[in-house]
N, C-alpha and C. Protein backbone atom coordinates (compact mmCIF):
# COMPACT_ATOMS: atom_id res chain seq x y z
N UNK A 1 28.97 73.83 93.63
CA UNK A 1 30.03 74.69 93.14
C UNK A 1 31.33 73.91 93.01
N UNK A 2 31.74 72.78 93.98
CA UNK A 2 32.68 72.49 94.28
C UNK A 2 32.58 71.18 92.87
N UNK A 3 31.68 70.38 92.48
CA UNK A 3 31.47 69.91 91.25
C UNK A 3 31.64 70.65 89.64
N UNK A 4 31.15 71.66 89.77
CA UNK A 4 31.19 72.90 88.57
C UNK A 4 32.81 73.25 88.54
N UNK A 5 33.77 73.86 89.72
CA UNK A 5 34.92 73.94 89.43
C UNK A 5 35.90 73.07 89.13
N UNK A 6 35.47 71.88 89.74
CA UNK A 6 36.74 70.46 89.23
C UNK A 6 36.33 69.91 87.97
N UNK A 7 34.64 70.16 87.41
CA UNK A 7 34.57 70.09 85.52
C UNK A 7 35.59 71.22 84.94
N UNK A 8 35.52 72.08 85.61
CA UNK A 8 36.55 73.49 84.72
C UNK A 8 37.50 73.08 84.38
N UNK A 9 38.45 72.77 85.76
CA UNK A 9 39.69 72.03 85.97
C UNK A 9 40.05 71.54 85.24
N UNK A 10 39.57 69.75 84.93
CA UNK A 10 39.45 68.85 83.95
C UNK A 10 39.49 69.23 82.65
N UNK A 11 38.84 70.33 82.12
CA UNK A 11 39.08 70.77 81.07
C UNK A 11 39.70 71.95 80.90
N UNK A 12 40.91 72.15 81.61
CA UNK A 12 42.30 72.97 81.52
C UNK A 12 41.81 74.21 81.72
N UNK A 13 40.09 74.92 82.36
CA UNK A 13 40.39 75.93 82.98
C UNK A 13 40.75 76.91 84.45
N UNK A 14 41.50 77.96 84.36
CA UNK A 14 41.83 78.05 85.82
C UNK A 14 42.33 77.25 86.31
N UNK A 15 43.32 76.42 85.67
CA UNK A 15 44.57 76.08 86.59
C UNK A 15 45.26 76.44 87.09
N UNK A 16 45.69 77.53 86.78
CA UNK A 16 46.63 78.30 87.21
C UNK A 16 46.28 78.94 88.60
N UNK A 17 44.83 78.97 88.60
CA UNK A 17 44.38 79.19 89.77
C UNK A 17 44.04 78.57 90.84
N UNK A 18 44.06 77.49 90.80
CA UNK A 18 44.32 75.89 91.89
C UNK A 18 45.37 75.74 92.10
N UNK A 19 45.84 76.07 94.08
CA UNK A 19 46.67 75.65 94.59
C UNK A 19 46.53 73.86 94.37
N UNK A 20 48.01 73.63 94.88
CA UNK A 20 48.08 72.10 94.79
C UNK A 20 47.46 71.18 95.84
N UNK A 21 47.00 72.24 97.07
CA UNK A 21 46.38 71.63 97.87
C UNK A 21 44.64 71.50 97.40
N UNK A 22 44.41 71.83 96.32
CA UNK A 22 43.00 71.90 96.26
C UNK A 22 42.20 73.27 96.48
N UNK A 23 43.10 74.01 97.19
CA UNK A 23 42.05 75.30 97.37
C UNK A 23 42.05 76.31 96.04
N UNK A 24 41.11 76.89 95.58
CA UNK A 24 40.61 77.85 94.70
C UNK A 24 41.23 79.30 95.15
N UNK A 25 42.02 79.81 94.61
CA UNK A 25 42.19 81.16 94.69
C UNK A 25 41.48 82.26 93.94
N UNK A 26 40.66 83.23 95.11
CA UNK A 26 39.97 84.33 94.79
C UNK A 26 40.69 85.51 93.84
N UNK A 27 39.88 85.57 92.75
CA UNK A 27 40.27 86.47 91.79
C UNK A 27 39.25 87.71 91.59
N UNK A 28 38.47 87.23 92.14
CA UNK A 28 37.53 88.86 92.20
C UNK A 28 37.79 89.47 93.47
N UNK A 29 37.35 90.98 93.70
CA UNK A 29 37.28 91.35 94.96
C UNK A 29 35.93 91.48 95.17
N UNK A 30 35.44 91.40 96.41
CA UNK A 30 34.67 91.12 96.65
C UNK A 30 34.33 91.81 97.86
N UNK A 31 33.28 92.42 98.25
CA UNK A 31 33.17 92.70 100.08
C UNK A 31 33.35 94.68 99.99
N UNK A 32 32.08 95.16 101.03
CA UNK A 32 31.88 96.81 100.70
C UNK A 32 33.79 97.15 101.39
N UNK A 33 34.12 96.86 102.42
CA UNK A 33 35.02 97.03 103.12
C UNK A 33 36.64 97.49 102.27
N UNK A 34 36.90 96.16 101.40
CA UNK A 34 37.77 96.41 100.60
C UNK A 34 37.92 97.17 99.32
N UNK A 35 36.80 97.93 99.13
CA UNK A 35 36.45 98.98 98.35
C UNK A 35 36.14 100.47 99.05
N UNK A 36 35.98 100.27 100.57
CA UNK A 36 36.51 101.79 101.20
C UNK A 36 37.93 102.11 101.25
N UNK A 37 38.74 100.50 101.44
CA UNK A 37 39.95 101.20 101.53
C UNK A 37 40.75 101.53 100.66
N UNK A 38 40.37 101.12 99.42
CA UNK A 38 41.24 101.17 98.27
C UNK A 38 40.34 102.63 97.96
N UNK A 39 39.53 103.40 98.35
CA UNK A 39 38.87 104.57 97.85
C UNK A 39 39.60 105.32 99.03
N UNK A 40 39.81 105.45 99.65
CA UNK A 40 40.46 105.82 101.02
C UNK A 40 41.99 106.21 100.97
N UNK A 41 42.94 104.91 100.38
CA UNK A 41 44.04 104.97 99.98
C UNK A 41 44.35 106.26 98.65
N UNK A 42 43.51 105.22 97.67
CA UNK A 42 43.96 106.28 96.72
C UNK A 42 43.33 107.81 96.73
N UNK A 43 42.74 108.09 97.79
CA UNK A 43 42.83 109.61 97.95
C UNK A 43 43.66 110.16 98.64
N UNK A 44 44.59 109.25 99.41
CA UNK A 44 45.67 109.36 100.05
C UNK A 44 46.43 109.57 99.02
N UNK A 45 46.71 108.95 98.03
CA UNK A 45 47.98 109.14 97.04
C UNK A 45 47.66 109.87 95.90
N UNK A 46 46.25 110.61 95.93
CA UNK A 46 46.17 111.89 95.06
C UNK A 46 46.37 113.56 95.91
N UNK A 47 46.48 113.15 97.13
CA UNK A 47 46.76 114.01 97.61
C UNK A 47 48.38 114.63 97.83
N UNK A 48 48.86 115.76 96.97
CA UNK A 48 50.14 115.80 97.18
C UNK A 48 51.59 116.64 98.49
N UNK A 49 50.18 116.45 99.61
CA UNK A 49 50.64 116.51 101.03
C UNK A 49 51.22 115.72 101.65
N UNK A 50 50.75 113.93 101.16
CA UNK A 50 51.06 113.19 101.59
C UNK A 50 51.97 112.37 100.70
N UNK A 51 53.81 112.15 101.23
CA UNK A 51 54.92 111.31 100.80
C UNK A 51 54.82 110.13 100.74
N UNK A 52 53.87 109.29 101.95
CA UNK A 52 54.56 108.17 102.13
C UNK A 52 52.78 107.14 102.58
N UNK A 53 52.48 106.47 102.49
CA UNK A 53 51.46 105.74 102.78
C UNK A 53 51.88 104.13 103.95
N UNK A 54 51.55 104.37 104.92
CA UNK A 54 51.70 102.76 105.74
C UNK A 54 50.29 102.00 105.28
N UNK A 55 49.97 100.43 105.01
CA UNK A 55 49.30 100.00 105.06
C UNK A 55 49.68 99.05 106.35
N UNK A 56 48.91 98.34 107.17
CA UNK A 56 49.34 97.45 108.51
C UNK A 56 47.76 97.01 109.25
N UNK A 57 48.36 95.84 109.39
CA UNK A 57 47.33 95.13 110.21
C UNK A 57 48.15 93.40 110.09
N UNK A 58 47.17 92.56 111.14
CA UNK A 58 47.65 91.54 111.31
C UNK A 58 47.72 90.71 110.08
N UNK A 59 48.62 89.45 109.91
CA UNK A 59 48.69 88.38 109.05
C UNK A 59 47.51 88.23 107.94
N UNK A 60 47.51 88.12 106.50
CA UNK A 60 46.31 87.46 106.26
C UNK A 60 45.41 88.41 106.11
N UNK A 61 45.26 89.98 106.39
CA UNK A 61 43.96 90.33 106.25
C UNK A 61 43.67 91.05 104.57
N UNK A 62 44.62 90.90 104.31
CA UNK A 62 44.88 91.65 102.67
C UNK A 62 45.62 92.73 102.44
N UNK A 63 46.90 92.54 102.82
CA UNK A 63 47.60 94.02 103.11
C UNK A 63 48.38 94.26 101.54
N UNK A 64 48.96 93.19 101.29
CA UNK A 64 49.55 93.09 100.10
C UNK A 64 48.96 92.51 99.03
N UNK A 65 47.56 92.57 99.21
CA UNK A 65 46.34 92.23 98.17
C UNK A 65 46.35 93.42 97.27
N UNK A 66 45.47 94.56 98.84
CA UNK A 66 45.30 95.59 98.72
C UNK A 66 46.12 96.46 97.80
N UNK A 67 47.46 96.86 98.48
CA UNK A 67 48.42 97.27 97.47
C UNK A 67 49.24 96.88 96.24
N UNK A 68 49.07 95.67 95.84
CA UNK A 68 48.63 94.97 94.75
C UNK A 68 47.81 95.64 93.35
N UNK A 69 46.74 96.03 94.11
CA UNK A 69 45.41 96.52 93.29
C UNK A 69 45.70 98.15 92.86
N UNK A 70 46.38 98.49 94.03
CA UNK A 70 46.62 99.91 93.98
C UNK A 70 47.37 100.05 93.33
N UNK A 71 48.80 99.21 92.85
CA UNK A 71 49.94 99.25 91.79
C UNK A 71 49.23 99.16 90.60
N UNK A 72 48.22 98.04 90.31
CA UNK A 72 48.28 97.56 89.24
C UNK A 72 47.23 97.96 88.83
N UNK A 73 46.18 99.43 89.26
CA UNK A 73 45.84 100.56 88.91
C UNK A 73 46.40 101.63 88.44
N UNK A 74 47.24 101.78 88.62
CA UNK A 74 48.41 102.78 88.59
C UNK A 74 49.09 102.47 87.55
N UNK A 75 49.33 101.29 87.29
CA UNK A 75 50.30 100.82 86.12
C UNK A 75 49.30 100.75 84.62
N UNK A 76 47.74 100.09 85.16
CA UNK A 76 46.87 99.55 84.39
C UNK A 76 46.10 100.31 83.78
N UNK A 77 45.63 100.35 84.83
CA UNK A 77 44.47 101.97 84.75
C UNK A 77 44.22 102.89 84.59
N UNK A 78 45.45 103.15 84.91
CA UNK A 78 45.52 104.86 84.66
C UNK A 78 46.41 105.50 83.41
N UNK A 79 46.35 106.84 83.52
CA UNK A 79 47.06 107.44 82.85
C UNK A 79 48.45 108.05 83.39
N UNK A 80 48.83 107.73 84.51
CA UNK A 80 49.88 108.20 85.46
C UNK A 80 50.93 108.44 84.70
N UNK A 81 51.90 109.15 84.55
CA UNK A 81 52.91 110.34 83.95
C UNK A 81 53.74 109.25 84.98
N UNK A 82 54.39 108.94 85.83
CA UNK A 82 55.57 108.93 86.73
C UNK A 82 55.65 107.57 86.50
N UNK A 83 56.78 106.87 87.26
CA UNK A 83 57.27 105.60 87.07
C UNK A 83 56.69 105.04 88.35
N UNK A 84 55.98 103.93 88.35
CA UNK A 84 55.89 103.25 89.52
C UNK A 84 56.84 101.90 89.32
N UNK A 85 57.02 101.60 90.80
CA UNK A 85 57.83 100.24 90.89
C UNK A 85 57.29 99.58 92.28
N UNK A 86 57.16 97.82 91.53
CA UNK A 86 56.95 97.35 93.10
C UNK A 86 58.30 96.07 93.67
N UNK A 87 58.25 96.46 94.97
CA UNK A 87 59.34 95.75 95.53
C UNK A 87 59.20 95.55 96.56
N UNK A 88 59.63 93.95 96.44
CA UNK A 88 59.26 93.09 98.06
C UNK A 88 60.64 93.07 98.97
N UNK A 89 60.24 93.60 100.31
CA UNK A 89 61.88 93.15 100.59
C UNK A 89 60.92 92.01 102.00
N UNK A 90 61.55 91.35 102.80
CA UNK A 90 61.41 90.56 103.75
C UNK A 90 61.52 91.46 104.82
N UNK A 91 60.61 91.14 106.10
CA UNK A 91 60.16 91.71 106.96
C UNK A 91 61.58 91.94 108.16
N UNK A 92 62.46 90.84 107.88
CA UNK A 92 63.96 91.13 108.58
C UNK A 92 65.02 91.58 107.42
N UNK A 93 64.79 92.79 106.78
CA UNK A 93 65.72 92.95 105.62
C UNK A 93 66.23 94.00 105.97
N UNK A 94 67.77 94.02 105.92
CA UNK A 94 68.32 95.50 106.42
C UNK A 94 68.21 96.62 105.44
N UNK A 95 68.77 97.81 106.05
CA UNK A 95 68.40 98.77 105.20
C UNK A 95 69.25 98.74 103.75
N UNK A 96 70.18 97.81 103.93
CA UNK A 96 71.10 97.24 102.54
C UNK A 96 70.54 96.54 101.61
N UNK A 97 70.21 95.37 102.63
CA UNK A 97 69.10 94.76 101.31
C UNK A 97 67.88 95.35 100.91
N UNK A 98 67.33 96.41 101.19
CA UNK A 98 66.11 97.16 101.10
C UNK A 98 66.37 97.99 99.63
N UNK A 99 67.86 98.68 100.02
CA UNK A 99 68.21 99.39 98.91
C UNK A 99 68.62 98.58 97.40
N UNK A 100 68.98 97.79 98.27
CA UNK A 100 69.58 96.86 97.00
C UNK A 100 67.93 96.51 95.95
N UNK A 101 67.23 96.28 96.49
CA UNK A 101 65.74 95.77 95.73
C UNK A 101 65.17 97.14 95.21
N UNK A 102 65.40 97.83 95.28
CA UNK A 102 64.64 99.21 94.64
C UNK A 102 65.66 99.63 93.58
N UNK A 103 67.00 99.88 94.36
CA UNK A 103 68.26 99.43 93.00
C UNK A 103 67.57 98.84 91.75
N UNK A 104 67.70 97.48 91.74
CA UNK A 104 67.26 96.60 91.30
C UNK A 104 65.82 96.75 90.03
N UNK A 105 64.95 97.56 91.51
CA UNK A 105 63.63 97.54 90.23
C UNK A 105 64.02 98.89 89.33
N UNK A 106 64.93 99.67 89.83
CA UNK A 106 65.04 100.66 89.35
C UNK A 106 66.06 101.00 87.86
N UNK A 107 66.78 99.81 87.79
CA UNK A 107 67.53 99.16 86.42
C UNK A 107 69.21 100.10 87.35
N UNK A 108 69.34 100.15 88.37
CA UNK A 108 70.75 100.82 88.94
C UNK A 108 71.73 100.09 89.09
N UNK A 109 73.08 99.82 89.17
CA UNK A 109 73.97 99.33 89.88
C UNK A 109 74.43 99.59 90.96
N UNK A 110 74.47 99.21 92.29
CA UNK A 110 74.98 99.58 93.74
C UNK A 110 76.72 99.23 93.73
């Protein structure tokens, strides 16, 4: 495999998908697990009881994969009527800079 992807390479495909260290970044999903929760979630967010959704778990396990997929269903996939927006703030970001980034995706001036 590891022969088959550096012929790709060589001939300019999926570069974009080779870190510079050499590693291959996964573009499929893959695995029963990450397909309960994204079936799980989004019955969470068709349900209109529920405002607000936490995703959480440790470093690394696909948290912002996950919701990733779920935006870009929403944006992609669907037929959704409402505006979605995504916005990163940093894990020490006050509630200023928090606002300021939704501002932001939201085309506002603060």
């Amino acid at each position: 495999m590891i022969k088959e992807m550096t012929d790709f390479i060589q001939h300019g495909a999926f570069v974009e998908w080779i870190l510079p260290d050499g590693i291959l970044v996964e573009t499929e999903w893959q695995g029963q697990r990450i397909e309960m929760n994204m079936e799980e979630i989004w019955a969470w967010i068709m349900d209109d009881g529920i405002s607000s959704i936490g995703i959480c778990g440790m470093g690394g396990v696909g948290k912002t994969t996950l919701a990733k997929r779920i935006y870009d269903y929403l944006v992609i996939g669907t037929k959704f009527s409402g505006k979605v927006y995504w916005v990163t703030a940093p894990q020490e970001a006050s509630i200023h800079e928090l606002l300021n980034s939704v501002a932001k995706a939201i085309n506002v001036d603060l």
